[in-house]
N, C-alpha and C. Protein backbone atom coordinates (compact mmCIF):
# COMPACT_ATOMS: atom_id res chain seq x y z
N UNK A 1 -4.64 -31.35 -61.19
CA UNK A 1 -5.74 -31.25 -62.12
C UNK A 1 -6.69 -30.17 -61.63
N UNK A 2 -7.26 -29.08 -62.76
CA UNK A 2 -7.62 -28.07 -62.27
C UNK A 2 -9.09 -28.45 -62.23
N UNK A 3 -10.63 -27.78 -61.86
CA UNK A 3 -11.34 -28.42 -62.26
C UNK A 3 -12.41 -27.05 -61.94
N UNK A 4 -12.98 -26.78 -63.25
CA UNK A 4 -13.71 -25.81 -63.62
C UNK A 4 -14.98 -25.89 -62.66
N UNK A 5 -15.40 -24.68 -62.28
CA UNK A 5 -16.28 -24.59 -61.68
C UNK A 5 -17.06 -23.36 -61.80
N UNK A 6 -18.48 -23.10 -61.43
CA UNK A 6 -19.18 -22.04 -61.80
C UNK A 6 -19.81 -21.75 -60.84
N UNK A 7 -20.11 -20.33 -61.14
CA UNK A 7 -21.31 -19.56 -59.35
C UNK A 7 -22.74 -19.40 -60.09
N UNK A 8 -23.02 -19.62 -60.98
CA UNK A 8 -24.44 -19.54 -61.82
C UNK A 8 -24.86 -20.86 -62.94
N UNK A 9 -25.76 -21.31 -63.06
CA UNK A 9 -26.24 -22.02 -64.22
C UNK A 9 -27.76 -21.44 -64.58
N UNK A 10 -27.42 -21.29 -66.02
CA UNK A 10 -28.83 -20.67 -66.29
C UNK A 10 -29.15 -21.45 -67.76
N UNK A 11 -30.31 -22.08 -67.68
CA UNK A 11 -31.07 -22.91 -68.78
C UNK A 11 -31.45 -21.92 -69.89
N UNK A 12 -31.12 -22.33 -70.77
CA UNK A 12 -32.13 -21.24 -71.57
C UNK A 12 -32.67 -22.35 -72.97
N UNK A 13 -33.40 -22.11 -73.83
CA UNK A 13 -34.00 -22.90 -74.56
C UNK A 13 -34.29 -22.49 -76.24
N UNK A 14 -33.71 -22.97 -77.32
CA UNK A 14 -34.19 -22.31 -78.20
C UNK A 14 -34.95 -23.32 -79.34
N UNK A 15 -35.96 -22.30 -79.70
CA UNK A 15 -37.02 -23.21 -80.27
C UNK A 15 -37.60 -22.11 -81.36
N UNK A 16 -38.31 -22.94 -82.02
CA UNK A 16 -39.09 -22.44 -83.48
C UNK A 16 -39.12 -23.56 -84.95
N UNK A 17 -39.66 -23.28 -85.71
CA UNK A 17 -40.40 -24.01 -86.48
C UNK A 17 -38.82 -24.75 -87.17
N UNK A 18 -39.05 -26.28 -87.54
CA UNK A 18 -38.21 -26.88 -87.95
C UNK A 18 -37.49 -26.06 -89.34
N UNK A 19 -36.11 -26.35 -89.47
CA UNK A 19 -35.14 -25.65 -90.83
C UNK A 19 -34.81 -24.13 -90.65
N UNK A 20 -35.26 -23.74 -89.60
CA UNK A 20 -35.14 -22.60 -89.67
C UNK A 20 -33.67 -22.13 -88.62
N UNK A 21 -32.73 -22.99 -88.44
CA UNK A 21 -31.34 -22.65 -88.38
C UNK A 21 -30.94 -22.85 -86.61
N UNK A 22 -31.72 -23.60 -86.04
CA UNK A 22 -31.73 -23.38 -84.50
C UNK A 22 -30.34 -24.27 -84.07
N UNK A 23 -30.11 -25.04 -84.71
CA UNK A 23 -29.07 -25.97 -84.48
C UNK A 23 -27.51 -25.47 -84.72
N UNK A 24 -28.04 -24.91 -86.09
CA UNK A 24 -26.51 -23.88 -86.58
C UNK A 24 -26.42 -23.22 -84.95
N UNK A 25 -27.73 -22.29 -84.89
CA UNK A 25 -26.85 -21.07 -83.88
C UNK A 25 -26.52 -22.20 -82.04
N UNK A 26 -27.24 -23.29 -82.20
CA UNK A 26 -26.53 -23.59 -80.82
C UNK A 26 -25.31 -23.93 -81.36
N UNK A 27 -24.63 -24.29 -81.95
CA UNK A 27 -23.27 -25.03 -82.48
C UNK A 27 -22.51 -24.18 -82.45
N UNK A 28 -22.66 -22.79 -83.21
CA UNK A 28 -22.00 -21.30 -83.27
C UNK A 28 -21.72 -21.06 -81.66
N UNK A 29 -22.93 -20.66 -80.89
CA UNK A 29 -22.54 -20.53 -79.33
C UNK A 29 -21.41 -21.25 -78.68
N UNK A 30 -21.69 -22.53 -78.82
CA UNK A 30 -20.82 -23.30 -77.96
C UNK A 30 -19.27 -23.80 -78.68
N UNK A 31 -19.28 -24.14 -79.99
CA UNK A 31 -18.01 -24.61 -80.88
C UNK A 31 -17.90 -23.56 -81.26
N UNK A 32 -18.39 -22.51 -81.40
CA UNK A 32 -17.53 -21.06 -82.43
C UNK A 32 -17.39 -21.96 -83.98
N UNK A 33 -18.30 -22.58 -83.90
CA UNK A 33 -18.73 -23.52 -85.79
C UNK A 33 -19.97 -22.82 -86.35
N UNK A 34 -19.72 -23.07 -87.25
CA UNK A 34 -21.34 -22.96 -88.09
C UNK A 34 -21.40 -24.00 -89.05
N UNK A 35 -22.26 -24.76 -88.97
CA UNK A 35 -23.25 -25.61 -89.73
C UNK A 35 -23.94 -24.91 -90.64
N UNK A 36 -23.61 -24.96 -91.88
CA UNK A 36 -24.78 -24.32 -92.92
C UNK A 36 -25.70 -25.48 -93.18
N UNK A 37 -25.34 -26.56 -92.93
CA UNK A 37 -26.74 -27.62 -93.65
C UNK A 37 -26.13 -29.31 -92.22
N UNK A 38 -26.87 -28.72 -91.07
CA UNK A 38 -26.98 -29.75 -89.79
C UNK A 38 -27.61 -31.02 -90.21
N UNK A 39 -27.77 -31.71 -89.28
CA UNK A 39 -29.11 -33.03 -89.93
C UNK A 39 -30.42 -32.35 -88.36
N UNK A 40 -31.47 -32.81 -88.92
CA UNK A 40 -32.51 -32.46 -88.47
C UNK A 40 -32.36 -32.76 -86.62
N UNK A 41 -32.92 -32.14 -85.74
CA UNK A 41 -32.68 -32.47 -84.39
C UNK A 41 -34.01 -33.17 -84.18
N UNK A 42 -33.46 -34.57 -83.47
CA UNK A 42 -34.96 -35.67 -83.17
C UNK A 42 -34.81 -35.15 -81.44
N UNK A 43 -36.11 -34.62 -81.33
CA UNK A 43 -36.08 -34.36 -80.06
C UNK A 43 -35.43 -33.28 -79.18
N UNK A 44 -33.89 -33.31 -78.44
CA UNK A 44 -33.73 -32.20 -77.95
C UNK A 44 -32.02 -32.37 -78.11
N UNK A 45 -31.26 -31.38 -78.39
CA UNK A 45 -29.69 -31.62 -78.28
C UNK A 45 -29.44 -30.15 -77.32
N UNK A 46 -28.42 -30.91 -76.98
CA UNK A 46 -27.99 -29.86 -75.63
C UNK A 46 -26.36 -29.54 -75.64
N UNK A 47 -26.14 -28.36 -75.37
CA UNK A 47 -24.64 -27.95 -75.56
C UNK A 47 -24.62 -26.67 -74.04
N UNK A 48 -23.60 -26.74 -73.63
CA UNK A 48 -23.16 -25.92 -72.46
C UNK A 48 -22.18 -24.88 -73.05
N UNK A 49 -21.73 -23.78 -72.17
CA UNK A 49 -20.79 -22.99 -72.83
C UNK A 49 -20.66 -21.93 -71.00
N UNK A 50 -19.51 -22.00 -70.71
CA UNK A 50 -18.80 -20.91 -69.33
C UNK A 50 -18.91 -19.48 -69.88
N UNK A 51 -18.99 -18.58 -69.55
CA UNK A 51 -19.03 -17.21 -69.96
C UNK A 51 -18.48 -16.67 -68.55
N UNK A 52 -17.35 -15.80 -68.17
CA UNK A 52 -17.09 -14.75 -67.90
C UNK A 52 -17.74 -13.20 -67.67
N UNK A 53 -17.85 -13.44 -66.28
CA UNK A 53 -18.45 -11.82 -65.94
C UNK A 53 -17.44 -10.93 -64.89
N UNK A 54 -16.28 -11.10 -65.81
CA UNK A 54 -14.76 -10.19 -65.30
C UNK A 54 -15.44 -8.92 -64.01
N UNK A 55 -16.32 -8.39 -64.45
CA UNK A 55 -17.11 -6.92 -62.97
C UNK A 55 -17.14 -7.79 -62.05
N UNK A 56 -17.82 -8.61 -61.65
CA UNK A 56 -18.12 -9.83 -60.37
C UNK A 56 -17.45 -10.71 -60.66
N UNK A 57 -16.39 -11.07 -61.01
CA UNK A 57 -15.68 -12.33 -60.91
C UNK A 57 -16.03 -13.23 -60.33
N UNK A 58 -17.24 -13.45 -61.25
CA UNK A 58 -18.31 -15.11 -61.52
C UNK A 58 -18.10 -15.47 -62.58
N UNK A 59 -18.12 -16.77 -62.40
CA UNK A 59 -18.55 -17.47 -64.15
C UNK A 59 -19.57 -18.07 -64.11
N UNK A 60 -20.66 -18.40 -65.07
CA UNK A 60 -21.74 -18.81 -65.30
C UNK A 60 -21.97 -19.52 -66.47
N UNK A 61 -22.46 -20.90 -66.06
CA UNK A 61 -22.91 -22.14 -66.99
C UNK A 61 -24.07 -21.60 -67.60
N UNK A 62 -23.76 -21.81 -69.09
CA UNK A 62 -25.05 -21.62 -69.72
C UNK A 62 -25.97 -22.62 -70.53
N UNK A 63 -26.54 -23.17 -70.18
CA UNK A 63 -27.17 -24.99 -70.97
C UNK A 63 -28.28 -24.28 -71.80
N UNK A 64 -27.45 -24.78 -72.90
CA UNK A 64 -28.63 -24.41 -73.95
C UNK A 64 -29.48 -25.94 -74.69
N UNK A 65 -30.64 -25.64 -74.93
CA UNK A 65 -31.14 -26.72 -75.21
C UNK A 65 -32.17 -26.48 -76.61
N UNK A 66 -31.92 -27.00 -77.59
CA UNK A 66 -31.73 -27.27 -78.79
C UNK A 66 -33.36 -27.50 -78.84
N UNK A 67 -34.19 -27.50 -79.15
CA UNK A 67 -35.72 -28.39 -79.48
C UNK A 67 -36.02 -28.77 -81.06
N UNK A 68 -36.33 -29.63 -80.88
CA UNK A 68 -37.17 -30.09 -82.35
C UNK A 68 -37.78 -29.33 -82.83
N UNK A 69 -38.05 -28.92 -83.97
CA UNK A 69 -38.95 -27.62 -84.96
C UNK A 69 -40.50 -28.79 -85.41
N UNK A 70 -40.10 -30.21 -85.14
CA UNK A 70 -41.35 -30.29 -85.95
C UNK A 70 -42.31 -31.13 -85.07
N UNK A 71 -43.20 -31.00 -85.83
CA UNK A 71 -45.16 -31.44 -84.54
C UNK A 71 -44.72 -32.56 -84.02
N UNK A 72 -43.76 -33.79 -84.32
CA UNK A 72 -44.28 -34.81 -84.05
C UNK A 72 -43.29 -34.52 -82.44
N UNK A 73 -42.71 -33.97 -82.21
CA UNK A 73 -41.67 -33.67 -81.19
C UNK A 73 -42.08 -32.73 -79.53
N UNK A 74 -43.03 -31.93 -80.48
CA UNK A 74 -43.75 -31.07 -79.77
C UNK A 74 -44.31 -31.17 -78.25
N UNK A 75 -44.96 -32.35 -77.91
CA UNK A 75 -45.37 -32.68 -76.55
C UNK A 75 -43.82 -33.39 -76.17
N UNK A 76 -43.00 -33.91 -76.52
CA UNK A 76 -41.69 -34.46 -75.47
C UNK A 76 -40.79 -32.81 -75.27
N UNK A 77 -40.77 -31.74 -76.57
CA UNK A 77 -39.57 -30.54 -75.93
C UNK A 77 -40.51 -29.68 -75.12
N UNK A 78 -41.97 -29.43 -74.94
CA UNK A 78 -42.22 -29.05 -73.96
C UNK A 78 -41.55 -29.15 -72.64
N UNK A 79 -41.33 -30.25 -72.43
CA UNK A 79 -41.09 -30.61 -70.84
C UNK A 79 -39.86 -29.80 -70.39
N UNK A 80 -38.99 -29.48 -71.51
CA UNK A 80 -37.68 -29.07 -71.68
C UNK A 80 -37.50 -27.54 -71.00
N UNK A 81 -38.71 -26.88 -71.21
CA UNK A 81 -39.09 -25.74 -71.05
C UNK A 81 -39.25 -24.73 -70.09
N UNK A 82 -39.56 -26.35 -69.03
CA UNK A 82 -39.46 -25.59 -67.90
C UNK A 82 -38.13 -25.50 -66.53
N UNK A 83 -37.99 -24.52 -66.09
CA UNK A 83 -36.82 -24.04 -65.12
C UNK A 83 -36.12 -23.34 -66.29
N UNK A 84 -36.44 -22.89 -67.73
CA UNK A 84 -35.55 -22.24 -68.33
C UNK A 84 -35.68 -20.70 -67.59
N UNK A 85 -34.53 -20.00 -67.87
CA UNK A 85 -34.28 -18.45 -67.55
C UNK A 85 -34.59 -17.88 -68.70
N UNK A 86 -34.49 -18.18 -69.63
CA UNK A 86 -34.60 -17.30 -71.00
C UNK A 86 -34.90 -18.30 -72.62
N UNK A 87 -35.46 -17.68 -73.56
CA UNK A 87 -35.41 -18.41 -74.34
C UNK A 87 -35.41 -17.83 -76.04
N UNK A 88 -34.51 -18.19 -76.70
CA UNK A 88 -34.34 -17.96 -78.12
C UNK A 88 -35.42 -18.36 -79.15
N UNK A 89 -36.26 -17.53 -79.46
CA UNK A 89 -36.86 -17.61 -80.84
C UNK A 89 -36.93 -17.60 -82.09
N UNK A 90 -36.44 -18.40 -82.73
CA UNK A 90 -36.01 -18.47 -84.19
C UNK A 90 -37.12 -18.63 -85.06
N UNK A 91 -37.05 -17.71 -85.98
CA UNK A 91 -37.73 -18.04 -87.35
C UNK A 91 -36.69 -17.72 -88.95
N UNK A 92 -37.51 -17.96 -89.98
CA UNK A 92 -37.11 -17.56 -91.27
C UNK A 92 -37.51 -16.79 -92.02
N UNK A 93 -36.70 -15.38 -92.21
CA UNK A 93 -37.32 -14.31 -92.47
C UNK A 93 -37.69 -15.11 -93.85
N UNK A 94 -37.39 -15.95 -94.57
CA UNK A 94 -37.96 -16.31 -95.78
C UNK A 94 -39.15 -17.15 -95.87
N UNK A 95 -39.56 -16.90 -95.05
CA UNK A 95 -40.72 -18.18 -94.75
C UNK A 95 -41.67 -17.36 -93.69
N UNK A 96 -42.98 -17.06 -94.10
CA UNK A 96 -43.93 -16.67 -93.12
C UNK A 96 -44.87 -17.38 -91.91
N UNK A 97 -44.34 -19.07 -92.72
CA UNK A 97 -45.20 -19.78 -91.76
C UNK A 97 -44.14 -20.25 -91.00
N UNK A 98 -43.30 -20.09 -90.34
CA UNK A 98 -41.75 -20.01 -89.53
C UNK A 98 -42.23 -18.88 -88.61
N UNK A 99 -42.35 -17.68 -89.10
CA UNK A 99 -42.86 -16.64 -88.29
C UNK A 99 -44.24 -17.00 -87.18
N UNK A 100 -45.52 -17.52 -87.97
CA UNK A 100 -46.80 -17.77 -87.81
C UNK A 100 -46.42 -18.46 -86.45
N UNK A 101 -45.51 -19.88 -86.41
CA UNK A 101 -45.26 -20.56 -85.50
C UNK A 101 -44.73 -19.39 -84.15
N UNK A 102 -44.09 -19.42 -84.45
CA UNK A 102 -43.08 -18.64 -83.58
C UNK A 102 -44.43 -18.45 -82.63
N UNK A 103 -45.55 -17.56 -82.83
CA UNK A 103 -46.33 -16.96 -82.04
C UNK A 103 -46.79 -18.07 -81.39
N UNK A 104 -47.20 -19.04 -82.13
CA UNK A 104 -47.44 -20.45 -81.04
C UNK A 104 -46.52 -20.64 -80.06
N UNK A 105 -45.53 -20.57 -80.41
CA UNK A 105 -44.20 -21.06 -79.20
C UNK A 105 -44.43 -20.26 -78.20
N UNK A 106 -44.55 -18.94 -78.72
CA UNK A 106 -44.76 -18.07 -77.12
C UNK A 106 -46.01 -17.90 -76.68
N UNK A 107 -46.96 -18.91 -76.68
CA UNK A 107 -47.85 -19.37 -76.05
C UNK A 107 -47.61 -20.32 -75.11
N UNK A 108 -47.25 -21.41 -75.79
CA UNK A 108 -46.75 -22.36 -75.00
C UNK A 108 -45.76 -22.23 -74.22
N UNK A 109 -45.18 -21.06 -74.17
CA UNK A 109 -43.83 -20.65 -73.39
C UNK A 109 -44.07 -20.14 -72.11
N UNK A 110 -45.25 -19.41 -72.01
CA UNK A 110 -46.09 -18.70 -71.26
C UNK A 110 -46.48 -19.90 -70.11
């Protein structure tokens, strides 16, 4: 039995105002799926995915972590936030108050 192993893990976090597709793109990352119509995320969903860096023959865990888009969620995915390496900002170009948020997030990101 073989048993996968990695030389990196890096957190990363994606967040922005609820409906605005954050769930599709973690699902896309990790299943190579797309969800056009998910059910709402209560709180935080989390998906991993190995990536290949063939130059340094490392592989590296990537934990992505899903956050809630809406207020009532807001003080529990904070906590989520921190030890991340990087983080995805989603909005809806059809929606300005999707955008508006966004700038909150990278406050609180800060």
């Amino acid at each position: 039995m073989s048993t996968i192993t990695w030389h990196y893990v890096l957190k990363f976090i994606i967040t922005g105002d609820a409906s605005v597709g954050k769930s599709s793109l973690l699902i896309r990352l990790t299943d190579q799926r797309f969800l056009s119509n998910p059910d709402p995320t209560l709180g935080v969903e989390f998906g991993s995915k190995l990536i290949s860096i063939p130059e340094d023959d490392k592989i590296v865990k990537l934990q992505c972590w899903d956050t809630a888009g809406t207020e009532s969620f807001r003080s529990i995915t904070r906590s989520y936030y921190r030890g991340a390496a990087g983080c995805l900002l989603v909005y809806d170009v059809t929606n300005r108050k999707s955008m508006s948020l966004m700038y909150r997030s990278t406050a609180i990101i800060h």
